[in-house]
Protein backbone atom coordinates (compact mmCIF):
# COMPACT_ATOMS: atom_id res chain seq x y z
CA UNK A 1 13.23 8.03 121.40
CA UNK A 2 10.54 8.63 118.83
CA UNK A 3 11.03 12.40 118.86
CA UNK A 4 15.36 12.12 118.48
CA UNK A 5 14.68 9.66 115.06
CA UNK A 6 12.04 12.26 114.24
CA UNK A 7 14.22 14.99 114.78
CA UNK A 8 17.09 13.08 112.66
CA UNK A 9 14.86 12.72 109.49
CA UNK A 10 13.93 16.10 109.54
CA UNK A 11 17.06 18.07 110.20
CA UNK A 12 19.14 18.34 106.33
CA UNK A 13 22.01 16.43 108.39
CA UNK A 14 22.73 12.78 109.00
CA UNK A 15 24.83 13.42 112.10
CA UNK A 16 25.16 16.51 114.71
CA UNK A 17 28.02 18.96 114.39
CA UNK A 18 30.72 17.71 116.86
CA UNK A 19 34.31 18.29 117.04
CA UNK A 20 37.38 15.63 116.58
CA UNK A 21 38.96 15.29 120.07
CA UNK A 22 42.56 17.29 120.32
CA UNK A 23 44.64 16.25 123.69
CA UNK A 24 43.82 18.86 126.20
CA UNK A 25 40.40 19.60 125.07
CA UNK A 26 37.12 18.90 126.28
CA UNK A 27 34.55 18.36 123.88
CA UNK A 28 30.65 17.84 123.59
CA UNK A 29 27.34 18.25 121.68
CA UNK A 30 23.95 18.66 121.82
CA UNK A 31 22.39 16.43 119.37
CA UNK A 32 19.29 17.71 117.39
CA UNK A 33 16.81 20.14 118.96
CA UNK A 34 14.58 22.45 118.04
CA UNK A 35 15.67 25.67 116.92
CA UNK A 36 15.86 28.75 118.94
CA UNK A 37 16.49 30.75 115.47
CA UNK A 38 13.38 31.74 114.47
CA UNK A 39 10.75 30.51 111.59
CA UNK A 40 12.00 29.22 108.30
CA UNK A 41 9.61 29.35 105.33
CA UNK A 42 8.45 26.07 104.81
CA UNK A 43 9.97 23.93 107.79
CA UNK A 44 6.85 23.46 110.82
CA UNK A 45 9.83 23.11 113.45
CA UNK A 46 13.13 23.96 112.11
CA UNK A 47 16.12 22.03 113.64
CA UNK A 48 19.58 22.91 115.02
CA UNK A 49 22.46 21.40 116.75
CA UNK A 50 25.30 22.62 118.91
CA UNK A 51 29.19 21.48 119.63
CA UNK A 52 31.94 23.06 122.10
CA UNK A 53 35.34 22.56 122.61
CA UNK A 54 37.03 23.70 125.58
CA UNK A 55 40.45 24.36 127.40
CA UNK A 56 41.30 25.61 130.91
CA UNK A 57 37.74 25.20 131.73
CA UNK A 58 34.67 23.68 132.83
CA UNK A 59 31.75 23.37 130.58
CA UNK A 60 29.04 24.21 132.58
CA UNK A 61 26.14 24.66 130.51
CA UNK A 62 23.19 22.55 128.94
CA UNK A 63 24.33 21.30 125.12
CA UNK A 64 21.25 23.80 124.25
CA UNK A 65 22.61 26.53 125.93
CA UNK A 66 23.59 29.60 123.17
CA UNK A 67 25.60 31.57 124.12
CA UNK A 68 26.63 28.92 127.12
CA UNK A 69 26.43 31.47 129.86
CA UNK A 70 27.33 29.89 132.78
CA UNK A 71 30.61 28.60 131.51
CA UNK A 72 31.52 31.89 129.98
CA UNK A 73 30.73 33.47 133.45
CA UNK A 74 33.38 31.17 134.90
CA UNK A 75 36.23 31.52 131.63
CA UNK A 76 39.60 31.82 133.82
CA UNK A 77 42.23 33.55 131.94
CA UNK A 78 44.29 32.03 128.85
CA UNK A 79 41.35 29.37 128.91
CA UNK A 80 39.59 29.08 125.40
CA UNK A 81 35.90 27.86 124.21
CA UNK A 82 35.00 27.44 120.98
CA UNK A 83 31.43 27.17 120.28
CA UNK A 84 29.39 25.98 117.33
CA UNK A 85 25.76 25.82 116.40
CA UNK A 86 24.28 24.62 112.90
CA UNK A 87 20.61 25.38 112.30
CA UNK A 88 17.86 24.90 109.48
CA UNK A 89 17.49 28.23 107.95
CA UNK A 90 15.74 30.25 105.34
CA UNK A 91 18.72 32.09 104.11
CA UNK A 92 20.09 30.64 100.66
CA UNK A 93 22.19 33.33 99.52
CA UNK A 94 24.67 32.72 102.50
CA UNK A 95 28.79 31.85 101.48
CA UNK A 96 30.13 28.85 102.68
CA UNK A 97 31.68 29.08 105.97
CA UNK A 98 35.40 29.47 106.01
CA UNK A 99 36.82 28.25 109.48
CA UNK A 100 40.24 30.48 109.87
CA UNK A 101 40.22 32.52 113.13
CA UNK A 102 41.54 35.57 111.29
CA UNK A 103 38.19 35.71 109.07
CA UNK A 104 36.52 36.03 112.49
CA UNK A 105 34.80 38.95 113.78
CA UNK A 106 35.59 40.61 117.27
CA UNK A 107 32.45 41.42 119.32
CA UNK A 108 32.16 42.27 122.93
CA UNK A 109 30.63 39.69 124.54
CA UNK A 110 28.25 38.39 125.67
CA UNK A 111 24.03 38.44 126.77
CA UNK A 112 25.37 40.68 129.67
CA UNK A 113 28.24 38.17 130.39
CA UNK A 114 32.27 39.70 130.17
CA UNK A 115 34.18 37.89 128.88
CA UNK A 116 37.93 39.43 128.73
CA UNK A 117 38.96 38.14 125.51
CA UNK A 118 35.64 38.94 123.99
CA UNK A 119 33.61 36.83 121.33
CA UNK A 120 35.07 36.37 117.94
CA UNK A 121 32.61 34.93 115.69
CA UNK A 122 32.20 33.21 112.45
CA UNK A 123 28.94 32.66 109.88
CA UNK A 124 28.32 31.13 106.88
CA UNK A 125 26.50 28.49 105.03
CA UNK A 126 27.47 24.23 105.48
CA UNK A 127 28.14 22.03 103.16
CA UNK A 128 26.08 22.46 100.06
CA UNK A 129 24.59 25.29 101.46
CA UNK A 130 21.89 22.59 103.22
CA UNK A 131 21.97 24.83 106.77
CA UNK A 132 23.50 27.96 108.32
CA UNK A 133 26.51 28.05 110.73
CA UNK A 134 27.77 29.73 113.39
CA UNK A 135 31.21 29.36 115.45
CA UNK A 136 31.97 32.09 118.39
CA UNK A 137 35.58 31.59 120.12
CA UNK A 138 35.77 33.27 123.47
CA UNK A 139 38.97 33.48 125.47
CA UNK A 140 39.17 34.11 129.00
CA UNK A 141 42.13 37.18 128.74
CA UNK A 142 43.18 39.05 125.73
CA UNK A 143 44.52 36.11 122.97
CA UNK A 144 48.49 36.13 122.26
CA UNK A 145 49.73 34.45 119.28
CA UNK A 146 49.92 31.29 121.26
CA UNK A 147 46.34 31.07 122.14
CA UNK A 148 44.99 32.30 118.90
CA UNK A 149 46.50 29.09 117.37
CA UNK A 150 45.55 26.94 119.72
CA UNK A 151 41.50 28.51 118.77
CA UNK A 152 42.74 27.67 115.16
CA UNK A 153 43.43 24.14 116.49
CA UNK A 154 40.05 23.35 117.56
CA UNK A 155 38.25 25.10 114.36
CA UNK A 156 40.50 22.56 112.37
CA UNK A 157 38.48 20.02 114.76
CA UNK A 158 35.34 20.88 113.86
CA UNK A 159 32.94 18.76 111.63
CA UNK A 160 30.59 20.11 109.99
CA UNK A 161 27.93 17.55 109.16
CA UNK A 162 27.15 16.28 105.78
CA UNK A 163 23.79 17.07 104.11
CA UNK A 164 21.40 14.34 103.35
């Protein structure tokens, strides 16, 4: 318990990135860890958090997992995941993050994972510019129209925590 409120005065948010619930989603978060992205100048242990909102499957993974392997391994077709981390970061030159899927980015995906649909990710800075973003919707087949707002759905769900 003493390492969470420590965690939660050192982090530049007062509460975790989660997402608003939508009927027929799934959501959860992580809560404040440490981070897995590297040093930041100034910050002993650097803090991040993580959020995912699912349909047509299973979340399967730890709320630390990134990328959340296991459930990605298991992504059915039409099903969709959206998955965001926010994290303490050096960078200060970074735009805010704009969350419309057709700013995204199409990757393959993912740590030696396929995922059908592929990764389409999302970066920026948070409110204030306080911490560094990143959103990654995967979808289980190739995304028609349909599912593609549906995605846009659950980015419209996402809260971004205020800075302290």
């Amino acid at each position: 318990m003493v390492e969470l409120v420590a965690a939660l005065a050192i982090a530049p948010w007062a509460h975790p990135v989660h997402f608003r619930p939508l009927p027929g989603w799934h959501t959860g978060a992580s809560g404040t860890f440490d981070s897995s992205y590297g040093p930041v100048p100034g910050i002993a242990s650097p803090k991040e958090a993580s959020a995912w909102i699912a349909r047509g499957v299973a979340y399967r993974d730890r709320g630390t997992a990134d990328p959340p392997g296991e459930t990605l391994s298991r992504l059915p077709r039409r099903a969709i995941l959206v998955f965001a981390v926010v994290y303490q970061s050096g960078q200060t030159m970074q735009r805010r993050i704009r969350l419309r899927l057709d700013r995204a980015t199409r990757h393959p995906c993912c740590d030696g994972t396929y995922v059908a649909g592929g990764e389409y990710a999302l970066a920026g800075a948070g409110p204030s510019a306080a911490y560094s973003v990143i959103v990654r919707v995967y979808f289980g087949s190739r995304p028609t129209c349909s599912m593609r707002a549906q995605a846009q759905r659950a980015l419209d769900h996402l809260e971004l925590p205020r800075p302290r």
